[in-house]
PDB file of N, CA and C in Angstrom:
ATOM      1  N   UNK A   1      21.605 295.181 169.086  1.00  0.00           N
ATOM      2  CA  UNK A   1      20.696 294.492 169.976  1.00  0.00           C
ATOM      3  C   UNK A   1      20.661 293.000 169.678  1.00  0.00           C
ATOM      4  N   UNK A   2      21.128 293.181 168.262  1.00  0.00           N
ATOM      5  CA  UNK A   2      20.540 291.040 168.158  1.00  0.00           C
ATOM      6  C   UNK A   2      21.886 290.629 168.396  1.00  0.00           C
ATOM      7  N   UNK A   3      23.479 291.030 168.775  1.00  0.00           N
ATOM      8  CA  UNK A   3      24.321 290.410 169.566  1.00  0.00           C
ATOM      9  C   UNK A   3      24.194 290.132 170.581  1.00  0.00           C
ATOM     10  N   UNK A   4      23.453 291.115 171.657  1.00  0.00           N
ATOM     11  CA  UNK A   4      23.440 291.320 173.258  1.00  0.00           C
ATOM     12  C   UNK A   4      22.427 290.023 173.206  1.00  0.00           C
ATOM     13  N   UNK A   5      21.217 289.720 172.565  1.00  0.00           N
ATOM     14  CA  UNK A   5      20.581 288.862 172.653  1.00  0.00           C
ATOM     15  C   UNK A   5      21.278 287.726 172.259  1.00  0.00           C
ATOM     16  N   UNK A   6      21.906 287.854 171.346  1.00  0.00           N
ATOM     17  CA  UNK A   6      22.589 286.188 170.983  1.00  0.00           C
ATOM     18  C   UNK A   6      23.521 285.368 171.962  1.00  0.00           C
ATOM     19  N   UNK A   7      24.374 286.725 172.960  1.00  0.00           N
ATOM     20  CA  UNK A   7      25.143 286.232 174.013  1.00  0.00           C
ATOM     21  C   UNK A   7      24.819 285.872 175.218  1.00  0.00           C
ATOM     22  N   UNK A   8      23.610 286.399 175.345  1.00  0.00           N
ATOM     23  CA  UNK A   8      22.655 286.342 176.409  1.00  0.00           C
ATOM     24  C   UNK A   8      21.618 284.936 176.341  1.00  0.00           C
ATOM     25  N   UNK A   9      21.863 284.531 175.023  1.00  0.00           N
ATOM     26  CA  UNK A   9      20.981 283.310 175.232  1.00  0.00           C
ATOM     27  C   UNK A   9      21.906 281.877 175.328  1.00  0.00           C
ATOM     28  N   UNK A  10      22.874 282.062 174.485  1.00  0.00           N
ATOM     29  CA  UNK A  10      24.392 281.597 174.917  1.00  0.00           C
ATOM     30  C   UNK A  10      24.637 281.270 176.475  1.00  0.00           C
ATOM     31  N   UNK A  11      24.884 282.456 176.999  1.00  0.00           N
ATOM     32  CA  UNK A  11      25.066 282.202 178.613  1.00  0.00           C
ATOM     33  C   UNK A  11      23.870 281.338 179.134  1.00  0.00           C
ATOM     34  N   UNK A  12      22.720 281.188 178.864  1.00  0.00           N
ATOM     35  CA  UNK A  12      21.414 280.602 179.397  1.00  0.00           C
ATOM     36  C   UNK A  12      21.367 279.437 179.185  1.00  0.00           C
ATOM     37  N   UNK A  13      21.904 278.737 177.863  1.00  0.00           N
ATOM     38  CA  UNK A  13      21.866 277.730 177.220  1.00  0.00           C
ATOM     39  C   UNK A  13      23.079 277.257 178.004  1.00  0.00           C
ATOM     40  N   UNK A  14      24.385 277.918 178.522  1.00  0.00           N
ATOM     41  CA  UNK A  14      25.342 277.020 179.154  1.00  0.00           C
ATOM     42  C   UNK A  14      25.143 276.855 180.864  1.00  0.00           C
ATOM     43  N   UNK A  15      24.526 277.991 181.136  1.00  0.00           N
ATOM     44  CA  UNK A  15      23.903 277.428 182.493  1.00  0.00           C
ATOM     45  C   UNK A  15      23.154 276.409 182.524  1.00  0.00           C
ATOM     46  N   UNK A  16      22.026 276.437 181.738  1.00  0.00           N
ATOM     47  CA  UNK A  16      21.326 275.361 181.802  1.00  0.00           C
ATOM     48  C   UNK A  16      21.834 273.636 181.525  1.00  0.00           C
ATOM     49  N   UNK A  17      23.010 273.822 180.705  1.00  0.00           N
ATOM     50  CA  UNK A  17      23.353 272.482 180.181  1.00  0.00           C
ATOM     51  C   UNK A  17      24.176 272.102 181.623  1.00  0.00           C
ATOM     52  N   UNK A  18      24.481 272.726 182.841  1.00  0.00           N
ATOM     53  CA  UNK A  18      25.403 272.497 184.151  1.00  0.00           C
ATOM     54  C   UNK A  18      23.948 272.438 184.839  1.00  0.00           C
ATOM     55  N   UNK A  19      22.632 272.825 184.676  1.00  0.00           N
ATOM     56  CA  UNK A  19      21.621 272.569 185.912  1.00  0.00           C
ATOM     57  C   UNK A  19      21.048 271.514 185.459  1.00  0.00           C
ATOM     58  N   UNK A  20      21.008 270.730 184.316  1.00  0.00           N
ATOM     59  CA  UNK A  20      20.053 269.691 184.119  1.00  0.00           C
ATOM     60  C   UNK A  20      21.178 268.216 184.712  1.00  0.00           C
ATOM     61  N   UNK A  21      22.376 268.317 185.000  1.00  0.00           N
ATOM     62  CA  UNK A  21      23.125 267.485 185.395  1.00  0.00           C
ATOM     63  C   UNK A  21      23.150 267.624 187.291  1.00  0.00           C
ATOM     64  N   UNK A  22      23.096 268.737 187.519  1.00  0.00           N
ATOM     65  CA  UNK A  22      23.329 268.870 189.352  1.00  0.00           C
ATOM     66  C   UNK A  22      21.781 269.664 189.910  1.00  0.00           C
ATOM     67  N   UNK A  23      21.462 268.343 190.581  1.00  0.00           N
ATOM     68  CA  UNK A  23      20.230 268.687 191.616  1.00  0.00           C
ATOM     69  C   UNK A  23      20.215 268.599 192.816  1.00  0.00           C
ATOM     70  N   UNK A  24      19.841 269.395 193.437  1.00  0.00           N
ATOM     71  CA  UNK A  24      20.370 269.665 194.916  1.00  0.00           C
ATOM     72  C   UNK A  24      19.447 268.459 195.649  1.00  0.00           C
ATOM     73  N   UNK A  25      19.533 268.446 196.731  1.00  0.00           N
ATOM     74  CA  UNK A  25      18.488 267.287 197.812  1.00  0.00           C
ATOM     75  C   UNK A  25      18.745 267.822 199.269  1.00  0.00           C
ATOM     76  N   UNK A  26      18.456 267.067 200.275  1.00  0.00           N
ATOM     77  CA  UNK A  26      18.217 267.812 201.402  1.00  0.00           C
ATOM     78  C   UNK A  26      19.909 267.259 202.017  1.00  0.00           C
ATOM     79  N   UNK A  27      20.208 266.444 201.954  1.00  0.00           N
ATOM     80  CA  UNK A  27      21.325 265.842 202.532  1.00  0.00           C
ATOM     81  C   UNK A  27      22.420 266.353 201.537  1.00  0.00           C
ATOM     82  N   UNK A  28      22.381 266.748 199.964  1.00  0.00           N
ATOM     83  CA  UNK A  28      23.532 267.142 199.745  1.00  0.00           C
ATOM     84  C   UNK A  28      23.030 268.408 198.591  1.00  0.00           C
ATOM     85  N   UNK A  29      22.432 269.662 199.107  1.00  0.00           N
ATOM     86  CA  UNK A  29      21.874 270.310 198.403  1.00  0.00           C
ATOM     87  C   UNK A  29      23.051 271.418 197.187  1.00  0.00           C
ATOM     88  N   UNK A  30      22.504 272.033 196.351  1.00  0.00           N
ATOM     89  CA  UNK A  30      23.155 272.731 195.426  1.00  0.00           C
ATOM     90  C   UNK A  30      23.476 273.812 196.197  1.00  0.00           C
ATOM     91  N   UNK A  31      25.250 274.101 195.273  1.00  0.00           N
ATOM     92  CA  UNK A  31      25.568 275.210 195.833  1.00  0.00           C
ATOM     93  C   UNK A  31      26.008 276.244 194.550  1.00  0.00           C
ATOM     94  N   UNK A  32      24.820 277.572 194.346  1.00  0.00           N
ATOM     95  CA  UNK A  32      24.643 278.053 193.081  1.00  0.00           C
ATOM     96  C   UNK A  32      25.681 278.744 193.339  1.00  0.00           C
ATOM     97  N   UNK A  33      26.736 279.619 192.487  1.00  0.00           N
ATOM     98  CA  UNK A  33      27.613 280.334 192.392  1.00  0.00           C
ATOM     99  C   UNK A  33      26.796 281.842 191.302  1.00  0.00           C
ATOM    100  N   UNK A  34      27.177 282.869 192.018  1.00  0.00           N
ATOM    101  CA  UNK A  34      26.492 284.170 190.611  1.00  0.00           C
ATOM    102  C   UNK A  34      27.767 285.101 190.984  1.00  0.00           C
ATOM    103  N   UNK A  35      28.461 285.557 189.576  1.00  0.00           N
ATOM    104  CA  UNK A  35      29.260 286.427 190.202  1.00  0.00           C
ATOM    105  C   UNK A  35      28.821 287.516 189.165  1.00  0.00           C
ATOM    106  N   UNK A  36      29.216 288.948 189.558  1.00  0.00           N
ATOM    107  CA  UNK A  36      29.412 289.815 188.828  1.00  0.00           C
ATOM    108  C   UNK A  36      30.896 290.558 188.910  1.00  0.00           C
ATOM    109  N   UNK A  37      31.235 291.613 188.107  1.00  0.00           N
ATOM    110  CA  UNK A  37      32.268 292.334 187.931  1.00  0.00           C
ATOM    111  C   UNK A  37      32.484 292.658 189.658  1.00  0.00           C
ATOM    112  N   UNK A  38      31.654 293.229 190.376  1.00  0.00           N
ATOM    113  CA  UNK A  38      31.997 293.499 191.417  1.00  0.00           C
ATOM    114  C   UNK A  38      31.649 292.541 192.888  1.00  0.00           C
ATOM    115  N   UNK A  39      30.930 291.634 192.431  1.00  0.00           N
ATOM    116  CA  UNK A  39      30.255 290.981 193.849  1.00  0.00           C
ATOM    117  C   UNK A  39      30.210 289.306 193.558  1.00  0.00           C
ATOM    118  N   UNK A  40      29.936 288.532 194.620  1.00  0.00           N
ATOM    119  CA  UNK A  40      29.372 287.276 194.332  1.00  0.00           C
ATOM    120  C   UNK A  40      28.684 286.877 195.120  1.00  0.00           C
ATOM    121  N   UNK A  41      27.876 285.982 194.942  1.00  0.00           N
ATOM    122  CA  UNK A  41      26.461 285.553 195.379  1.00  0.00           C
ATOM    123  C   UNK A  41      26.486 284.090 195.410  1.00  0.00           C
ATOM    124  N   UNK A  42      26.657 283.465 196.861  1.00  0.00           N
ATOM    125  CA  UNK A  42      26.214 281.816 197.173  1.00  0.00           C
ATOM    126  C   UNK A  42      24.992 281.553 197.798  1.00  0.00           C
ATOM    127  N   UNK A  43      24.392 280.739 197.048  1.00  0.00           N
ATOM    128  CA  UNK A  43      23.238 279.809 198.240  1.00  0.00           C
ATOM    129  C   UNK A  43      23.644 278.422 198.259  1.00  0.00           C
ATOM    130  N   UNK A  44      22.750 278.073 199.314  1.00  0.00           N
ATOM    131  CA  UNK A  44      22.514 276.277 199.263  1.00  0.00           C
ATOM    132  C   UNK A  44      21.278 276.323 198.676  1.00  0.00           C
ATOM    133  N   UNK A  45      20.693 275.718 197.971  1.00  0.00           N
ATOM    134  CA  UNK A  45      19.537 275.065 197.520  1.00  0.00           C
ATOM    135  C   UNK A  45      18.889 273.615 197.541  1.00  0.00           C
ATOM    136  N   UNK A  46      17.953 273.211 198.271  1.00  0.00           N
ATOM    137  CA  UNK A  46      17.457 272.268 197.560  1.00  0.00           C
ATOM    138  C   UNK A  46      16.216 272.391 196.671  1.00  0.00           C
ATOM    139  N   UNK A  47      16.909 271.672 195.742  1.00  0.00           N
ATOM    140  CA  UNK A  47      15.739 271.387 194.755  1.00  0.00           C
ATOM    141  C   UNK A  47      14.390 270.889 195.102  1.00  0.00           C
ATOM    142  N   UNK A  48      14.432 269.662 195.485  1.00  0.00           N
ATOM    143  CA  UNK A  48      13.512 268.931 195.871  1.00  0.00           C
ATOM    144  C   UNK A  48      12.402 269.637 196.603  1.00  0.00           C
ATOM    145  N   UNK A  49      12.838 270.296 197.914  1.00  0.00           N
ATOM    146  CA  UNK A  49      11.661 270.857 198.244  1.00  0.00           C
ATOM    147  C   UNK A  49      11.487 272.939 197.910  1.00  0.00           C
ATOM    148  N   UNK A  50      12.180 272.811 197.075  1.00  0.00           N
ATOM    149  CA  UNK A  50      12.451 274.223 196.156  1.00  0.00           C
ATOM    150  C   UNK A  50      12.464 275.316 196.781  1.00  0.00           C
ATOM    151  N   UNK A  51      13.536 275.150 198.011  1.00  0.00           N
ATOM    152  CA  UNK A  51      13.800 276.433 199.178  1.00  0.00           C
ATOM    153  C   UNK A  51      15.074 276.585 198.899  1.00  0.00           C
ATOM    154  N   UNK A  52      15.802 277.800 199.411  1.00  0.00           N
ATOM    155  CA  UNK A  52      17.095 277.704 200.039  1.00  0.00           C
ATOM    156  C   UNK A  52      17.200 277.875 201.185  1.00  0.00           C
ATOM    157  N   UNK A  53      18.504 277.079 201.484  1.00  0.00           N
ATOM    158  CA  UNK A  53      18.931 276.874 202.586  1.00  0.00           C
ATOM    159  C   UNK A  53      19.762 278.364 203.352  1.00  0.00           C
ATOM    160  N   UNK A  54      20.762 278.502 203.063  1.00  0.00           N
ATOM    161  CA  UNK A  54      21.308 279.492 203.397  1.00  0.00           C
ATOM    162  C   UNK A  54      21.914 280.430 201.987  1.00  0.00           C
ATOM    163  N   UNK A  55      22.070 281.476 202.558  1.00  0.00           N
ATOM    164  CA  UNK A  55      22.881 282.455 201.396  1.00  0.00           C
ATOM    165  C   UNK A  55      23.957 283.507 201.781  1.00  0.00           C
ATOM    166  N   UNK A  56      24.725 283.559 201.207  1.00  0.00           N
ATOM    167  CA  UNK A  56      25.484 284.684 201.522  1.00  0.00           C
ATOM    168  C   UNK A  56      26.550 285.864 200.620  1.00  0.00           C
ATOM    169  N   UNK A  57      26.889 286.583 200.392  1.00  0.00           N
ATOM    170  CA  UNK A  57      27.701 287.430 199.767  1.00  0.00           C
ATOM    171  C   UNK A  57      28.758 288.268 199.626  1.00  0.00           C
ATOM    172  N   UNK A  58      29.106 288.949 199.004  1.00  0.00           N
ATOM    173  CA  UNK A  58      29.739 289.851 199.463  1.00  0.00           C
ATOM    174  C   UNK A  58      29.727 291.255 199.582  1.00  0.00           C
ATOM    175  N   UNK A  59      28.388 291.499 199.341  1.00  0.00           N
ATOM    176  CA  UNK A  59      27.451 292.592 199.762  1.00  0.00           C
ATOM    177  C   UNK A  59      27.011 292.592 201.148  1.00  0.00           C
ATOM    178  N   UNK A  60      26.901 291.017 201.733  1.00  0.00           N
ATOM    179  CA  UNK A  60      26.709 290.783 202.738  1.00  0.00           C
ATOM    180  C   UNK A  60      27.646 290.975 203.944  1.00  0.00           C
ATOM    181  N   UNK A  61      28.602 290.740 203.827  1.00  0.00           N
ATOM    182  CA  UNK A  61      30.147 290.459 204.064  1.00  0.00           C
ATOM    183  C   UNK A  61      30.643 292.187 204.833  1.00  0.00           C
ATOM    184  N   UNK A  62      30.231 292.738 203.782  1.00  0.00           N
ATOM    185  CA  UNK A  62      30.687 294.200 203.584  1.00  0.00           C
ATOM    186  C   UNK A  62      32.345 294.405 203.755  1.00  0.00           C
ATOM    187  N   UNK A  63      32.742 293.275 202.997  1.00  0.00           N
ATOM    188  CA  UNK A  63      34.134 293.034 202.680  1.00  0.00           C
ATOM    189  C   UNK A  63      34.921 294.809 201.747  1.00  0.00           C
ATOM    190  N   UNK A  64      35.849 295.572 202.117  1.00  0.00           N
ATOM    191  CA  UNK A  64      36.486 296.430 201.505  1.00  0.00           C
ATOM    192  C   UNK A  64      36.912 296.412 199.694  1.00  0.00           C
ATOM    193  N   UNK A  65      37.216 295.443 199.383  1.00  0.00           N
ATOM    194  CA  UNK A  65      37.456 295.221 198.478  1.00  0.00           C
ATOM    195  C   UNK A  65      36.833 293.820 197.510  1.00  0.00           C
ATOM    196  N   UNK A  66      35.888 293.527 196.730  1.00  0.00           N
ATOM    197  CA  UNK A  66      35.013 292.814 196.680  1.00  0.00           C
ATOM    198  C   UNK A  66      35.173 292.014 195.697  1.00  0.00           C
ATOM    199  N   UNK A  67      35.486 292.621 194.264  1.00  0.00           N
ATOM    200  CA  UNK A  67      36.034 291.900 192.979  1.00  0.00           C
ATOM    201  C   UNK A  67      37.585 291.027 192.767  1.00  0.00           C
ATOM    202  N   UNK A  68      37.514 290.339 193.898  1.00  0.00           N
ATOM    203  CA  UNK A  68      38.611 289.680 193.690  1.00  0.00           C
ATOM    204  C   UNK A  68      38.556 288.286 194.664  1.00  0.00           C
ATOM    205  N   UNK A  69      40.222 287.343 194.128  1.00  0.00           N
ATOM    206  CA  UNK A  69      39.674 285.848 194.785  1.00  0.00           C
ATOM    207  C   UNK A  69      39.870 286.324 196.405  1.00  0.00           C
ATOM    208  N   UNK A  70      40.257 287.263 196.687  1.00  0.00           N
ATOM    209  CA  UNK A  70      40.757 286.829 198.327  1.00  0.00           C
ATOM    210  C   UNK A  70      38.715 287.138 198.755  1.00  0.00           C
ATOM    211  N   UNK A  71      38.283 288.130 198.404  1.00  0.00           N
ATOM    212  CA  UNK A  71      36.981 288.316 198.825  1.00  0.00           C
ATOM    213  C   UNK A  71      36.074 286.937 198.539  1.00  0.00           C
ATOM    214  N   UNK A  72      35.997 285.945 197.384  1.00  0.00           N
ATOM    215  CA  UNK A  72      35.345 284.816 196.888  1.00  0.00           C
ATOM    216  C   UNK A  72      35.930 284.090 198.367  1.00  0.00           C
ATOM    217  N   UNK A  73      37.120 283.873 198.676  1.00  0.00           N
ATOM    218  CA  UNK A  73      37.434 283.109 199.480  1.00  0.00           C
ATOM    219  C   UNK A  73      36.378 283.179 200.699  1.00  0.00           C
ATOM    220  N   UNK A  74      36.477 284.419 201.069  1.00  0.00           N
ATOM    221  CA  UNK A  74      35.778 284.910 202.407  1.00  0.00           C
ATOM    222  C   UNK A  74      34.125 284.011 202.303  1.00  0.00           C
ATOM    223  N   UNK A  75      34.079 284.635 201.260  1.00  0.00           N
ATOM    224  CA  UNK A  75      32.429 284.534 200.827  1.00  0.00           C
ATOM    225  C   UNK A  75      32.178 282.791 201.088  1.00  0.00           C
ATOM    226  N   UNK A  76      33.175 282.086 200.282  1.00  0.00           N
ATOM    227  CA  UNK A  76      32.889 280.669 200.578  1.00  0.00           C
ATOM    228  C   UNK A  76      33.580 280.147 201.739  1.00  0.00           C
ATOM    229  N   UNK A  77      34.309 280.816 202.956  1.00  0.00           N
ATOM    230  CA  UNK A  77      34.525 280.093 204.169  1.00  0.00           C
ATOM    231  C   UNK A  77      32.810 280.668 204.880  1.00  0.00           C
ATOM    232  N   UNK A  78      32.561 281.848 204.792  1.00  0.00           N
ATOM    233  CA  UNK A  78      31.093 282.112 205.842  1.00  0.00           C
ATOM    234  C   UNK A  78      30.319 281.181 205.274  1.00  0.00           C
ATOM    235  N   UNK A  79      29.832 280.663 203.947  1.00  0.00           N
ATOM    236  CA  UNK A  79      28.685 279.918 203.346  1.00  0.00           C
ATOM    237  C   UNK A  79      29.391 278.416 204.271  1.00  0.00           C
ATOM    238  N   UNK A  80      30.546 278.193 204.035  1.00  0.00           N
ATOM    239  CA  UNK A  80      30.455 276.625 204.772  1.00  0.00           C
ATOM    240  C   UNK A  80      30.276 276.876 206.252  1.00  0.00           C
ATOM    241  N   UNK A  81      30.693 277.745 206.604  1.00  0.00           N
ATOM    242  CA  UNK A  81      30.269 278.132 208.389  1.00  0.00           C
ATOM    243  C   UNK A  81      29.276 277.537 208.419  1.00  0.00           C
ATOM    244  N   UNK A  82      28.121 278.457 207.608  1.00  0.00           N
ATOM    245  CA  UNK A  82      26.556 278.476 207.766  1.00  0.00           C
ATOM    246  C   UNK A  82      26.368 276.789 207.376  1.00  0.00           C
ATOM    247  N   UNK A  83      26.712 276.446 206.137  1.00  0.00           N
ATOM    248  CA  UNK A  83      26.180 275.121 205.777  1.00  0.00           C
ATOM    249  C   UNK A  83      26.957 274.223 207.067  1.00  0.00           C
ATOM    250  N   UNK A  84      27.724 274.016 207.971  1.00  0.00           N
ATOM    251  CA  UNK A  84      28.212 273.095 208.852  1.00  0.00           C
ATOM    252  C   UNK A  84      27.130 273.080 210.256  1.00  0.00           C
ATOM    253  N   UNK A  85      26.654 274.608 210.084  1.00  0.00           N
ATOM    254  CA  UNK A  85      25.780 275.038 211.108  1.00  0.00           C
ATOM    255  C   UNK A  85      24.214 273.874 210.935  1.00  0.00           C
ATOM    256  N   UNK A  86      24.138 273.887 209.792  1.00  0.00           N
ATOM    257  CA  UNK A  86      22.881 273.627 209.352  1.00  0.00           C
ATOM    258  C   UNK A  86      22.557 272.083 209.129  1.00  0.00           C
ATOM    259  N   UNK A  87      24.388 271.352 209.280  1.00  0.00           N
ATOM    260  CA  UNK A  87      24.538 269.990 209.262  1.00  0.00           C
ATOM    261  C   UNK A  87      24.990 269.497 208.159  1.00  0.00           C
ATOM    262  N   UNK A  88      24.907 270.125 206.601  1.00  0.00           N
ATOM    263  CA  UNK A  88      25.466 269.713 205.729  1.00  0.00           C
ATOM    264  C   UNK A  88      26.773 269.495 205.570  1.00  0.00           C
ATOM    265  N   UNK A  89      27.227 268.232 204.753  1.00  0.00           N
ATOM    266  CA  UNK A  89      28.262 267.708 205.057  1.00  0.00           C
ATOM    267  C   UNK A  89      29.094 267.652 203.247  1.00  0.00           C
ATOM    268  N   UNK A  90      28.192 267.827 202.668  1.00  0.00           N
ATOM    269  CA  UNK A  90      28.154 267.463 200.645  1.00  0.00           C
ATOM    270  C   UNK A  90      27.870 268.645 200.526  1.00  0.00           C
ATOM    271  N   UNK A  91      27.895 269.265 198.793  1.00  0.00           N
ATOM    272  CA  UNK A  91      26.973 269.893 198.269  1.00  0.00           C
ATOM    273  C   UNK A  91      27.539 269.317 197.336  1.00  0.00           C
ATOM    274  N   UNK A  92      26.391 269.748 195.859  1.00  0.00           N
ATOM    275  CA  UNK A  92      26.837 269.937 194.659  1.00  0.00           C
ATOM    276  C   UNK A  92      26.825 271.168 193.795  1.00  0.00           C
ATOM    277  N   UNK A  93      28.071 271.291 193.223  1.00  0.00           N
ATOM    278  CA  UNK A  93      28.936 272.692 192.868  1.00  0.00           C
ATOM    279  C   UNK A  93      27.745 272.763 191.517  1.00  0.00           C
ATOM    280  N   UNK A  94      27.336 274.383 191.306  1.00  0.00           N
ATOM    281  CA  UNK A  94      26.396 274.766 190.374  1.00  0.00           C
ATOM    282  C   UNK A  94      27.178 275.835 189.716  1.00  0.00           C
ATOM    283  N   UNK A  95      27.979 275.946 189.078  1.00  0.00           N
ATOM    284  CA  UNK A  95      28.734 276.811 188.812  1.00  0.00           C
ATOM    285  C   UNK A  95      27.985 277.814 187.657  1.00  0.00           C
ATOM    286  N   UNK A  96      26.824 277.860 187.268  1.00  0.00           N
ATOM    287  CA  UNK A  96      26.133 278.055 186.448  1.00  0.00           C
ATOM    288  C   UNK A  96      26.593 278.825 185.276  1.00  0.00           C
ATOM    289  N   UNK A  97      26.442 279.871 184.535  1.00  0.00           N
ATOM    290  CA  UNK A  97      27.444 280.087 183.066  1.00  0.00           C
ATOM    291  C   UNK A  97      28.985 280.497 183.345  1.00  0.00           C
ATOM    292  N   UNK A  98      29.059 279.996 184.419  1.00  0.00           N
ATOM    293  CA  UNK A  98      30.997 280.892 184.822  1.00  0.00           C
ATOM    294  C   UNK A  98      31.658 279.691 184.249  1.00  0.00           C
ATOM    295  N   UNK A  99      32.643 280.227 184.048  1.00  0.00           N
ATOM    296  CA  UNK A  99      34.191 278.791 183.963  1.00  0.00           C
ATOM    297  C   UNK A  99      34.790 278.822 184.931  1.00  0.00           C
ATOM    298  N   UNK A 100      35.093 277.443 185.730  1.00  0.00           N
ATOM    299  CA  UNK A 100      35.212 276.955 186.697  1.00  0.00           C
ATOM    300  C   UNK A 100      37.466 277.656 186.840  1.00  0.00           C
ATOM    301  N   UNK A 101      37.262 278.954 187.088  1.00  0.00           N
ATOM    302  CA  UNK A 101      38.527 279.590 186.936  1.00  0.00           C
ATOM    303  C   UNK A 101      38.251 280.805 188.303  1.00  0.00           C
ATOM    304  N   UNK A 102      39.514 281.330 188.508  1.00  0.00           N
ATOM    305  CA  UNK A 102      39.571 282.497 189.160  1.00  0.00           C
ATOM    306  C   UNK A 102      38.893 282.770 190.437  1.00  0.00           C
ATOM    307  N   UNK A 103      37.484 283.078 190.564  1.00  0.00           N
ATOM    308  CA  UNK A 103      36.872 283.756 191.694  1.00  0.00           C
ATOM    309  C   UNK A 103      35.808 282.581 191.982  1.00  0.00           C
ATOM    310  N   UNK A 104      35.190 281.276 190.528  1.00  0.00           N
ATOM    311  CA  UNK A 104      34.560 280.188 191.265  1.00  0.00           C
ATOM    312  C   UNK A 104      35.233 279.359 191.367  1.00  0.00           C
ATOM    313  N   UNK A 105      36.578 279.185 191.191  1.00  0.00           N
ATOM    314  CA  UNK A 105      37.185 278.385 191.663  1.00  0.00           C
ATOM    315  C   UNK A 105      37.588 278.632 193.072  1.00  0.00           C
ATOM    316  N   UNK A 106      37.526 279.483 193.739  1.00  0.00           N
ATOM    317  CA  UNK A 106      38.296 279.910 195.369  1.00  0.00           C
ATOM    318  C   UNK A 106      37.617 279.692 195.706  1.00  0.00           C
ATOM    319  N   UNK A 107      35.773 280.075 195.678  1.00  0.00           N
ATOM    320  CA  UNK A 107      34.756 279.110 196.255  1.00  0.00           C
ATOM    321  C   UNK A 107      34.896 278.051 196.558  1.00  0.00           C
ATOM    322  N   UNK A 108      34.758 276.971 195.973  1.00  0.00           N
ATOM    323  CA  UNK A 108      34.819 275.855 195.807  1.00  0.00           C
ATOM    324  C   UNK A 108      36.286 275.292 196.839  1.00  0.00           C
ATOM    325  N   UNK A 109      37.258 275.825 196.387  1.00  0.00           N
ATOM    326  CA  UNK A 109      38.407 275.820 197.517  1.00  0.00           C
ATOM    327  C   UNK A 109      38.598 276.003 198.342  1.00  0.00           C
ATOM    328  N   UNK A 110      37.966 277.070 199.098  1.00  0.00           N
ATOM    329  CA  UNK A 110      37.201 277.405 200.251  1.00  0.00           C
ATOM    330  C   UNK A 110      36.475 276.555 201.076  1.00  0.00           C
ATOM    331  N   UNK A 111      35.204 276.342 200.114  1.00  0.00           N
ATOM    332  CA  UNK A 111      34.278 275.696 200.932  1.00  0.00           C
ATOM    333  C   UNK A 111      34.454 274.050 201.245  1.00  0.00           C
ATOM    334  N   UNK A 112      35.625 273.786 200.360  1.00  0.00           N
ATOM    335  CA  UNK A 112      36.312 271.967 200.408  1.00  0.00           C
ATOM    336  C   UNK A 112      37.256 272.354 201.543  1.00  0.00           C
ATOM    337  N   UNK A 113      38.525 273.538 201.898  1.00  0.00           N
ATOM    338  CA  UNK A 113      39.028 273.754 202.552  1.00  0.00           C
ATOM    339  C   UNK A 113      38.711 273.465 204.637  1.00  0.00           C
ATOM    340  N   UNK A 114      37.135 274.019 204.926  1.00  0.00           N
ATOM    341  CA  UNK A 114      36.523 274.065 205.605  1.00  0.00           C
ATOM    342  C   UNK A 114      35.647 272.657 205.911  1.00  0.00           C
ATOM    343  N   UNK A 115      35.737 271.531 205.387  1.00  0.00           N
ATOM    344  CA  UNK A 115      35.253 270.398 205.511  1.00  0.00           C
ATOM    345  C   UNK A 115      34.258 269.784 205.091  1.00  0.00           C
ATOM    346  N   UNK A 116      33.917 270.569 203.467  1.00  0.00           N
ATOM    347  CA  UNK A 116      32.533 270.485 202.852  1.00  0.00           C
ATOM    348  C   UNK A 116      32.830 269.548 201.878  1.00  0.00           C
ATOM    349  N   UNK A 117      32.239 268.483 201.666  1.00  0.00           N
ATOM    350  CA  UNK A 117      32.850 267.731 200.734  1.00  0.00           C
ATOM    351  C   UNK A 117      31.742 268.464 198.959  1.00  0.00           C
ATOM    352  N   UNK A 118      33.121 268.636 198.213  1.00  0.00           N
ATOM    353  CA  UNK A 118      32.293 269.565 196.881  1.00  0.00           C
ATOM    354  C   UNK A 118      32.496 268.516 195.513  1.00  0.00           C
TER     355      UNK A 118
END
C-alpha cells in the first residue's frame, strides 16, 4: 500500500507541476487530456470563469476499438469540431501526468491538424 501511495502522489505532483504553468481563459482556454488503458477524455476549460467549455471522448464516440492512436485521433478531430463551433481559435495543451508520446500526442496532432492553434 505505501508504493501505490507513493506513485500516486508522484503522478499528482507531476500533473500539478504542468497546471501551475497553463491556465485556460476565455479566448484561449485549456485543453485537459485524461487517458486510461482503455479510453480518453478531452475538455476545453476555462479557468477563469471555472466552467467547461466542451467535452468529449471516446466513450462518447462509441468508437469500436478505443485504446489506441487512431481512436485519440478521432477523439481530438470531434473536440476541435466542437471548439471551432464555439469560436475558439488557441488552446493551451494540459497534458496533465501523461508524457507528451503516443495517444497525447495524436491529440494534439489532431486538434493542430483541424486549425486549432496548440
Amino acid at each position: 500500500m505505501k508504493a501505490q501511495k507513493r506513485l500516486a502522489k508522484r503522478r499528482q505532483d507531476r500533473a500539478y507541476r504542468v497546471r501551475k504553468r497553463v491556465r485556460g481563459t476565455a479566448e484561449r482556454p485549456r485543453l485537459s487530456v485524461h487517458r486510461t488503458a482503455l479510453h480518453v477524455w478531452l475538455q476545453l476549460i476555462d479557468d477563469e470563469a471555472g466552467r467547461t467549455l466542451c467535452a468529449t471522448s471516446t466513450k462518447a464516440l462509441d468508437l469500436p476499438k478505443t485504446a489506441n492512436v487512431a481512436a485519440a485521433k478521432s477523439v481530438g478531430e470531434d473536440l476541435a469540431r466542437k471548439a471551432l463551433a464555439l469560436g475558439v481559435k488557441a488552446v493551451c495543451f494540459d497534458r496533465g501526468a501523461f508524457q507528451y508520446h503516443g495517444r497525447v500526442k495524436a491529440v494534439a496532432d489532431a486538434v493542430r491538424a483541424a486549425g486549432i492553434s496548440v
